[in-house]
N, C-alpha and C. Protein backbone atom coordinates (compact mmCIF):
# COMPACT_ATOMS: atom_id res chain seq x y z
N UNK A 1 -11.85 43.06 7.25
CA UNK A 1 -10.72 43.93 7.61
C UNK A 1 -10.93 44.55 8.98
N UNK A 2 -10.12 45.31 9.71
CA UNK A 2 -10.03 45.57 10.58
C UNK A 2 -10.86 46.40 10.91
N UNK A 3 -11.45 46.44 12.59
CA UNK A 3 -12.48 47.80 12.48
C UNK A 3 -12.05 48.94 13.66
N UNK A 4 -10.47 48.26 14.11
CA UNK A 4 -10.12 49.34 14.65
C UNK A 4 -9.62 50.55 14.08
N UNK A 5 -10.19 51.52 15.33
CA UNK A 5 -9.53 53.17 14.70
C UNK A 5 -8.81 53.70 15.28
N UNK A 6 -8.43 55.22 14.79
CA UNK A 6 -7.58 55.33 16.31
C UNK A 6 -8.51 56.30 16.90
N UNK A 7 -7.91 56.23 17.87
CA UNK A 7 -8.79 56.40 19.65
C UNK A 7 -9.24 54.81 20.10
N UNK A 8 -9.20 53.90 19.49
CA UNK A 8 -9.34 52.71 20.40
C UNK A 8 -8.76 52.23 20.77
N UNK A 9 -8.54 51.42 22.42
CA UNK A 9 -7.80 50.82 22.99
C UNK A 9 -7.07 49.32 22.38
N UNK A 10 -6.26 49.69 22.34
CA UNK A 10 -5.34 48.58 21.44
C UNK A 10 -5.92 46.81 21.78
N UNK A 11 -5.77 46.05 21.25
CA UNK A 11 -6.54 44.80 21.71
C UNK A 11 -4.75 44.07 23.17
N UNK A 12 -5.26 43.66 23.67
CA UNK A 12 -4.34 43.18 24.26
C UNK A 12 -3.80 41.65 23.53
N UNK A 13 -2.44 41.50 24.06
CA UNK A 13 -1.77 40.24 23.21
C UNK A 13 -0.62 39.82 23.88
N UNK A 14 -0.37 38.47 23.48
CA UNK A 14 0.91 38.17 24.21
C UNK A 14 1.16 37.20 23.09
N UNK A 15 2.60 36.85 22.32
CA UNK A 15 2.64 36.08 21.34
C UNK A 15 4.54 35.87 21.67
N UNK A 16 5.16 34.86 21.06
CA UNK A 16 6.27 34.53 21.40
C UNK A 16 7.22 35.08 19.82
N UNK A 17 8.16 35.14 20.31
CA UNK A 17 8.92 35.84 19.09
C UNK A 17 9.64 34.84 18.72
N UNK A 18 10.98 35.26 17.18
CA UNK A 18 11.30 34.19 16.41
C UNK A 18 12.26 33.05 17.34
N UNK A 19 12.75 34.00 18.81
CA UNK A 19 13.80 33.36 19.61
C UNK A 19 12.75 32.70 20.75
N UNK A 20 11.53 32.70 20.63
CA UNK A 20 10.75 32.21 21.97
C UNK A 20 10.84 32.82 23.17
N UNK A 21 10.79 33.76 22.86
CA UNK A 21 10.41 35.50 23.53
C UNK A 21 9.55 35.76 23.94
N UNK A 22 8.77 35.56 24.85
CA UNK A 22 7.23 36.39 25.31
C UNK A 22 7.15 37.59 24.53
N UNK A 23 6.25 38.24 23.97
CA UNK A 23 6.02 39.73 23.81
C UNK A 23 4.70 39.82 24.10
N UNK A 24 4.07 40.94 25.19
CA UNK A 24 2.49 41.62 25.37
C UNK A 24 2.63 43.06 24.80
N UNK A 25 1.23 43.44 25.06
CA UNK A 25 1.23 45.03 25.07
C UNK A 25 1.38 45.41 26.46
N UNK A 26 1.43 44.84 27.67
CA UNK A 26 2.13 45.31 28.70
C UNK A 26 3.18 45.81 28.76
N UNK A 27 4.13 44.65 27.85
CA UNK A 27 5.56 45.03 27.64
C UNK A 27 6.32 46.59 27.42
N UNK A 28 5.03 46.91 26.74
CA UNK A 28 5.27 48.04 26.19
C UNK A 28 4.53 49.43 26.72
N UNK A 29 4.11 49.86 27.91
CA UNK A 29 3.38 50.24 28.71
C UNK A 29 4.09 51.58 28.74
N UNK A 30 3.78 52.81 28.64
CA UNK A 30 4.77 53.77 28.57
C UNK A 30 5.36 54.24 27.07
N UNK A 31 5.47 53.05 26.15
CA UNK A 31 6.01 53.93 25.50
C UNK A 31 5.47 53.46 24.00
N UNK A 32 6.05 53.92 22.94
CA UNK A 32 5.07 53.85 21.85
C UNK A 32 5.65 52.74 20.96
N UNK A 33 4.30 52.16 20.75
CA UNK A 33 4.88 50.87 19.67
C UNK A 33 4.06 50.70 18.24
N UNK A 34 5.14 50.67 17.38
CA UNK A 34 4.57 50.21 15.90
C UNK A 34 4.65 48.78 15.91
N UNK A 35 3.01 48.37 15.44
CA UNK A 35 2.70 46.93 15.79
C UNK A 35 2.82 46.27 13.82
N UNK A 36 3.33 46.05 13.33
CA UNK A 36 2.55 45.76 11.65
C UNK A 36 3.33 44.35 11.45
N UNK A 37 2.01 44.07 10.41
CA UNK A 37 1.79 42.88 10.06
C UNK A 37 1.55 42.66 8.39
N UNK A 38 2.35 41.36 8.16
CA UNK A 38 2.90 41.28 6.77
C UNK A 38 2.65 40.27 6.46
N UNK A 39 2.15 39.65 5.58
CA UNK A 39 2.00 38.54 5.15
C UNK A 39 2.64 37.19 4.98
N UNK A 40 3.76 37.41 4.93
CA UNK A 40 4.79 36.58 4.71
C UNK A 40 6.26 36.66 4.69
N UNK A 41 6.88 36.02 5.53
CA UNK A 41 8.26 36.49 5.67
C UNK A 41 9.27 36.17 4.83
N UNK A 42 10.30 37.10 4.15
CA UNK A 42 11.35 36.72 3.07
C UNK A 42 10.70 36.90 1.21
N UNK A 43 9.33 37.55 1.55
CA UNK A 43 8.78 37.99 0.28
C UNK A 43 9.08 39.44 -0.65
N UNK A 44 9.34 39.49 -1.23
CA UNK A 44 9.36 41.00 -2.02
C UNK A 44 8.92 42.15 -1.06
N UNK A 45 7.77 42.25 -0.99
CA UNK A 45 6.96 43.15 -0.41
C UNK A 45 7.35 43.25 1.01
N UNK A 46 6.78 42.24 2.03
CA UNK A 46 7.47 42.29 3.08
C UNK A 46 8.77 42.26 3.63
N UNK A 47 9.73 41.88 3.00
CA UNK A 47 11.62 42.25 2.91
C UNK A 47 11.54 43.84 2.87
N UNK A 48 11.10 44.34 1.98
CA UNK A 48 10.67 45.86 1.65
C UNK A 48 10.96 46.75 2.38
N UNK A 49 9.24 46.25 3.12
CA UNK A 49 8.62 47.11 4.27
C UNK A 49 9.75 46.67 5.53
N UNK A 50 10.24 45.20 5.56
CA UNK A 50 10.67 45.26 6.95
C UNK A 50 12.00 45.90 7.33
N UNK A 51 12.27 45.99 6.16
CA UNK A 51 14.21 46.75 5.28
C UNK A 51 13.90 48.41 5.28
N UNK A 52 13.16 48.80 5.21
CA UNK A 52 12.80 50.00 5.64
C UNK A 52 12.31 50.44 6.76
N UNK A 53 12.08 49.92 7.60
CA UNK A 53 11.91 50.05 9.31
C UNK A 53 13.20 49.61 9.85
N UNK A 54 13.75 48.71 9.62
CA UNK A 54 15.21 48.48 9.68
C UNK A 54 16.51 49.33 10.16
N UNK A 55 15.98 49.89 8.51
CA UNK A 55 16.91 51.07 8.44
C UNK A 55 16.65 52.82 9.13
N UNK A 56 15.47 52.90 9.34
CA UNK A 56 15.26 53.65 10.34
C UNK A 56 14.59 53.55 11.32
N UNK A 57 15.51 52.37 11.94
CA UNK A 57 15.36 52.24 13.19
C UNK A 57 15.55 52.68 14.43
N UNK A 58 16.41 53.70 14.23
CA UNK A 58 17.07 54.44 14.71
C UNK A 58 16.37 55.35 14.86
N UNK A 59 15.94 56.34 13.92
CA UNK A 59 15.50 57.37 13.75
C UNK A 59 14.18 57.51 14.23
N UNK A 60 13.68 56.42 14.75
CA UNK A 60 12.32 55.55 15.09
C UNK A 60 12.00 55.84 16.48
N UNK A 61 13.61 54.99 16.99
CA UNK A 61 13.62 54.97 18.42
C UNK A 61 13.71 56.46 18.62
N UNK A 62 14.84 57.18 18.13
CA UNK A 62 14.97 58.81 18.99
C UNK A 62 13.43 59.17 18.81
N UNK A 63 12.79 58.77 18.20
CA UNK A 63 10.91 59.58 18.22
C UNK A 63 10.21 58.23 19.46
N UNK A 64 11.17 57.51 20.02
CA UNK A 64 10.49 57.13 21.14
C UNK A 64 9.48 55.73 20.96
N UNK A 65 9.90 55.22 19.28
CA UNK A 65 9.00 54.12 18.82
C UNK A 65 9.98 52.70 19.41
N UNK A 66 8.96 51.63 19.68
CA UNK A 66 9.67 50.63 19.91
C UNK A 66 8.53 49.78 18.53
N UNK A 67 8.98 48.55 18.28
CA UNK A 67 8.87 48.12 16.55
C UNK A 67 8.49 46.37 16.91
N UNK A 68 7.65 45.72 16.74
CA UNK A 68 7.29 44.53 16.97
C UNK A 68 6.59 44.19 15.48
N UNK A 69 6.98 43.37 14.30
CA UNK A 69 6.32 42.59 13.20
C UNK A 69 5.47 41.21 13.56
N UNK A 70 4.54 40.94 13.14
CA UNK A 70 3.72 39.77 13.73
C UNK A 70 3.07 39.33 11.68
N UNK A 71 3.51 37.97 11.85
CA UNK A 71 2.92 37.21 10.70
C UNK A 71 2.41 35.70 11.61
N UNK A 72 2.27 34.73 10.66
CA UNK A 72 1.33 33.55 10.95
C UNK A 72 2.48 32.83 10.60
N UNK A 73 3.80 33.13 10.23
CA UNK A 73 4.64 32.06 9.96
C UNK A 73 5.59 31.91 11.16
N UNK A 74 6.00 30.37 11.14
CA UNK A 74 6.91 29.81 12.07
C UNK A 74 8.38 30.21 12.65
N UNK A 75 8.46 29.85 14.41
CA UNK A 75 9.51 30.75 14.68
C UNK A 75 10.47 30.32 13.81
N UNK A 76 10.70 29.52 13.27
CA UNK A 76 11.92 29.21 12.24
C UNK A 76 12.19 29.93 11.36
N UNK A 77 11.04 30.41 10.38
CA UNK A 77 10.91 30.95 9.42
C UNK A 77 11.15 32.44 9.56
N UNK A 78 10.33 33.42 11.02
CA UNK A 78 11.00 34.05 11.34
C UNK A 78 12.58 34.43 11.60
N UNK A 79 12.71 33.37 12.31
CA UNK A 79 14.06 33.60 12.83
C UNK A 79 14.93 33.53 11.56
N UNK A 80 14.83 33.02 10.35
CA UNK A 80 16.00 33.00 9.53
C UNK A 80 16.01 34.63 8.50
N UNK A 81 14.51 34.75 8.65
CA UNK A 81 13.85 36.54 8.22
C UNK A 81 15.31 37.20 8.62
N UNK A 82 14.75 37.47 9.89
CA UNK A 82 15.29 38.10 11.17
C UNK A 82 17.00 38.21 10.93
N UNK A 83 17.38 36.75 10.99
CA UNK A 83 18.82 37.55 10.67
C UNK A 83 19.56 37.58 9.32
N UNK A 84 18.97 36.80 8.18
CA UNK A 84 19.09 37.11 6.91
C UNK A 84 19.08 38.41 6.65
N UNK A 85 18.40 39.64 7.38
CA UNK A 85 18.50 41.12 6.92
C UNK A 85 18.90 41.45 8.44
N UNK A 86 19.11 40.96 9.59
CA UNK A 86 19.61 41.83 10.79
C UNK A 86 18.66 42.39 10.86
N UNK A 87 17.09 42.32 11.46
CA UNK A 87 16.35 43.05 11.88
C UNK A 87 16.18 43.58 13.25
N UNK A 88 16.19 44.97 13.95
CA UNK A 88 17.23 45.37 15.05
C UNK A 88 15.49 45.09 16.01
N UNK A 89 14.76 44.50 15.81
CA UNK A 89 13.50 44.08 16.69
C UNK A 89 13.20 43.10 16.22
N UNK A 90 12.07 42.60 16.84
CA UNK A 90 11.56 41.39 17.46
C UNK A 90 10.54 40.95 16.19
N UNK A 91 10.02 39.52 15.24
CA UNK A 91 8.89 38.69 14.98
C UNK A 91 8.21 38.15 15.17
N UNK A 92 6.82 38.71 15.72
CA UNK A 92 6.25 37.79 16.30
C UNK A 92 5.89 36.13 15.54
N UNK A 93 5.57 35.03 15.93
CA UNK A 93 5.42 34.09 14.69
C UNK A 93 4.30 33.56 15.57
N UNK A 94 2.63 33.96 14.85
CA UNK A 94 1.84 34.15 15.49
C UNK A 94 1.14 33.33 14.89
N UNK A 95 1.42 32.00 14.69
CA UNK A 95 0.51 30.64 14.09
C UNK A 95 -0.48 30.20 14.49
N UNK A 96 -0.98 30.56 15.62
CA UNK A 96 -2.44 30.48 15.71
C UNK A 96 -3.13 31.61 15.43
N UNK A 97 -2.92 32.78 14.82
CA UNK A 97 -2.87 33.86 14.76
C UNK A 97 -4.02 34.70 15.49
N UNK A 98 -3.46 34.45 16.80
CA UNK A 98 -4.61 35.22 17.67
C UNK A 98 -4.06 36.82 17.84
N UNK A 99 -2.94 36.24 17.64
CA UNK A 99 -2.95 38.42 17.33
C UNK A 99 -3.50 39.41 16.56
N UNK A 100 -3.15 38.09 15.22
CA UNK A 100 -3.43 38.96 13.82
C UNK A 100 -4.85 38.89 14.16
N UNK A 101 -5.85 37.88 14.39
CA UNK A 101 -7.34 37.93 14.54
C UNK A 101 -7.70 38.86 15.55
N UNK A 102 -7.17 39.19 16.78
CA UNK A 102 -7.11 40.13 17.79
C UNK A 102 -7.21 41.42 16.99
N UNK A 103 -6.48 41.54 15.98
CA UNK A 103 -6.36 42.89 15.60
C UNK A 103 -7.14 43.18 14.52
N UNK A 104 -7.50 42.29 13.81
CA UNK A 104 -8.69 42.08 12.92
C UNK A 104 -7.71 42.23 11.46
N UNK A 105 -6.88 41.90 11.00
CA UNK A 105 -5.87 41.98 9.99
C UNK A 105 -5.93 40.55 9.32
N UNK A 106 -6.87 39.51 8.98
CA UNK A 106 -6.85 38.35 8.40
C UNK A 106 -8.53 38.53 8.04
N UNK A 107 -8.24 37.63 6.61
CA UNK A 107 -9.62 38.00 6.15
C UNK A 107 -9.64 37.53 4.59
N UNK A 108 -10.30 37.93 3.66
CA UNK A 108 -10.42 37.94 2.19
C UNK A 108 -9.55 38.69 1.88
N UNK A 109 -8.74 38.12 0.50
CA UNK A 109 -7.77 38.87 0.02
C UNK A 109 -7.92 38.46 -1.82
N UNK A 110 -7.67 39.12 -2.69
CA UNK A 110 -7.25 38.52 -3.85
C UNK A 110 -6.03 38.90 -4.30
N UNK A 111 -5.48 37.91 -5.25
CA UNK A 111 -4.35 38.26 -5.53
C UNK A 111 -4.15 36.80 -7.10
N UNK A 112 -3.99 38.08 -8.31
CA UNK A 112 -4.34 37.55 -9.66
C UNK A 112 -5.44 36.49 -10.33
N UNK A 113 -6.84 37.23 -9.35
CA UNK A 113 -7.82 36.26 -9.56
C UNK A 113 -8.45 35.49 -8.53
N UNK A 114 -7.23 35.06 -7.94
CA UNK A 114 -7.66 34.14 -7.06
C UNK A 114 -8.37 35.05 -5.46
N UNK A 115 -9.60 34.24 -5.14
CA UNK A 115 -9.48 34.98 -3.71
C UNK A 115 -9.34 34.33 -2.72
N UNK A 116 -8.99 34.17 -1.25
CA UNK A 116 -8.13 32.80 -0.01
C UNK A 116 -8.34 34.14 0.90
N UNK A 117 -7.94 33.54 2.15
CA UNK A 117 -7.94 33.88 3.63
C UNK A 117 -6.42 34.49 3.70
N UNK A 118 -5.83 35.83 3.99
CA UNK A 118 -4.93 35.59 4.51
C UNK A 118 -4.69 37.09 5.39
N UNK A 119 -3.62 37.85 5.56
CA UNK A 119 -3.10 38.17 6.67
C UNK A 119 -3.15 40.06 5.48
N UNK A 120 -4.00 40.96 6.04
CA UNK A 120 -4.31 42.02 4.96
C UNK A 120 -2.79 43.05 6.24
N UNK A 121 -1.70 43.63 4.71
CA UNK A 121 -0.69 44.21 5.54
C UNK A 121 -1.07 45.89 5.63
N UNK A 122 -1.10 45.83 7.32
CA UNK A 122 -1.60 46.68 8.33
C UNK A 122 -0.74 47.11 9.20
N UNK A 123 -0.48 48.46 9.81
CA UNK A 123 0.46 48.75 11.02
C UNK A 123 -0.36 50.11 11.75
N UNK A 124 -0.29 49.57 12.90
CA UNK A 124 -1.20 50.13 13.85
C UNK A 124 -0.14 50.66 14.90
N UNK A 125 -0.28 52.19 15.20
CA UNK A 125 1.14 52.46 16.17
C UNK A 125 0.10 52.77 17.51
N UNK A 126 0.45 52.70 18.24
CA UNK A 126 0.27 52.43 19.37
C UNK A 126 0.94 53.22 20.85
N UNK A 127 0.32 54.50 21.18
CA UNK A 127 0.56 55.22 22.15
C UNK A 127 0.74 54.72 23.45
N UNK A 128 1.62 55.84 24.35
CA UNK A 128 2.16 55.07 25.82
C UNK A 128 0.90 54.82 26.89
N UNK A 129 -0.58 54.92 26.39
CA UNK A 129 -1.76 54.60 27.13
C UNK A 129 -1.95 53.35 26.62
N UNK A 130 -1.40 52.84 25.25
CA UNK A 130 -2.50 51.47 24.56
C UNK A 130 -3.35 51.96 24.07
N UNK A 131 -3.34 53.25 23.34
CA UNK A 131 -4.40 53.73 22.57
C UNK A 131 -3.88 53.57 21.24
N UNK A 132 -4.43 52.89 20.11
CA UNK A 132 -4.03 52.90 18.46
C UNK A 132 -4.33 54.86 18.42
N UNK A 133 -2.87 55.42 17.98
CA UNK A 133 -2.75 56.73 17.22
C UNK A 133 -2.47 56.87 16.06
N UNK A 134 -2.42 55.75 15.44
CA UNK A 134 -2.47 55.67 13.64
C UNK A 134 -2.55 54.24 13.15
N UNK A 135 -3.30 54.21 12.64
CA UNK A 135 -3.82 53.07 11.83
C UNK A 135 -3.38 53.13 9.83
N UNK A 136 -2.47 52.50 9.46
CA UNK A 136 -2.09 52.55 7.96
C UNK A 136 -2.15 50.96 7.45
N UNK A 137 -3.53 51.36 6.37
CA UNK A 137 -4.06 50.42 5.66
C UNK A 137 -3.27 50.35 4.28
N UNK A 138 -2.70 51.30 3.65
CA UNK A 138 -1.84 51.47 2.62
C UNK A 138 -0.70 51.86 2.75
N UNK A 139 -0.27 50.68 3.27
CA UNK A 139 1.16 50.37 3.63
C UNK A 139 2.03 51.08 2.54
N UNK A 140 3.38 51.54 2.18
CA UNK A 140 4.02 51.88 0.99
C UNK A 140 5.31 51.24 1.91
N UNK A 141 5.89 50.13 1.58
CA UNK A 141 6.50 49.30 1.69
C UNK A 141 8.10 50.00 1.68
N UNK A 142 7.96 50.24 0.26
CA UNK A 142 9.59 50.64 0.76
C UNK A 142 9.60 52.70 1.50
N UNK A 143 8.62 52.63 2.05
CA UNK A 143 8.93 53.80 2.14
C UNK A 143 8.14 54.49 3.83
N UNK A 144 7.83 53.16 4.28
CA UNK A 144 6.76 52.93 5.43
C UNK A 144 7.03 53.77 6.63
N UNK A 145 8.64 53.91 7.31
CA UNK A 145 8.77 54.33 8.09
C UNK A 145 8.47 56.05 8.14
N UNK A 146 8.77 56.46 6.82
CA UNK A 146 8.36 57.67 6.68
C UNK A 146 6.68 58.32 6.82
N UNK A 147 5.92 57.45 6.40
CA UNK A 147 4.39 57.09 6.52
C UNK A 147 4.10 57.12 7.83
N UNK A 148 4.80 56.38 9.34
CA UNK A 148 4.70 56.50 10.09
C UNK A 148 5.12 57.72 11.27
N UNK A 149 6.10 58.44 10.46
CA UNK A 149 6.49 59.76 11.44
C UNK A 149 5.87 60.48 10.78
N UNK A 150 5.23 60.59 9.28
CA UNK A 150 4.59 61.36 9.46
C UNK A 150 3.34 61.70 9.81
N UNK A 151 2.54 60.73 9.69
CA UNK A 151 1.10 60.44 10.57
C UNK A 151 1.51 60.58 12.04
N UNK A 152 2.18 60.79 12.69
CA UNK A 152 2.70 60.89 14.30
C UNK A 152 2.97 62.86 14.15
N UNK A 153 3.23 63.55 13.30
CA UNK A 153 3.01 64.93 13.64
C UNK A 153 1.57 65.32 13.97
């Protein structure tokens, strides 16, 4: 699992989105970004979490957040995510997953027994220096965005 904290300088990245989009952390230089990462796109859990950032998205931006999702699945797969729920930001579809490994979010997981490699769901927000200012390992899916303003007081 991941061994960033916050006070550490965010890992740098550049990954293409579901439309073949460049996205870095340059991009975002100045201002604050929630970076999180989900396992799989169009799943229970992640529909959830991403339907609840969604919807306060808004309420996100007036606190000055800009919102980037990064999984290991294809821009296709993204892209049908994406507008199957109208998601008002960007997917990264990070199949070689040098982001998710960048960020240290892939690893051992179990799930009913079984244990496999996959993508542990993490959101790391990210101050206008590139400094991680909150790190949430226990994601609460449908209720995430709130998790995130309030770890930001």
């Amino acid at each position: 699992m991941t061994t960033l904290q916050v006070g550490d300088k965010a890992p740098n990245f550049s990954a293409l989105d579901q439309d073949g989009n460049s996205h870095s952390l340059q991009d975002f230089s100045g201002k604050k970004l929630i970076v999180f990462f989900y396992p799989k796109a169009s799943t229970p859990g992640c529909t959830a979490e991403a339907c609840n950032l969604s919807d306060n998205y808004s309420e996100l931006q007036k606190q000055g957040y800009e919102i980037l999702g990064v999984s290991a699945d294809s821009a296709k797969r993204q892209s049908n995510f994406k507008n199957k729920y109208e998601f008002p930001y960007p997917l990264l579809a990070d199949e070689d997953k040098s982001v998710i490994e960048g960020f240290g979010v892939w690893g051992p997981k179990k799930f009913m027994g079984k244990e496999y490699d996959g993508i542990h769901r993490t959101t790391f927000v990210i101050n206008e220096k590139g400094i991680i200012s909150q790190v949430i390992k226990k994601v609460k899916t449908k209720d995430h965005a709130a998790q995130i303003l309030e770890g930001a007081s």
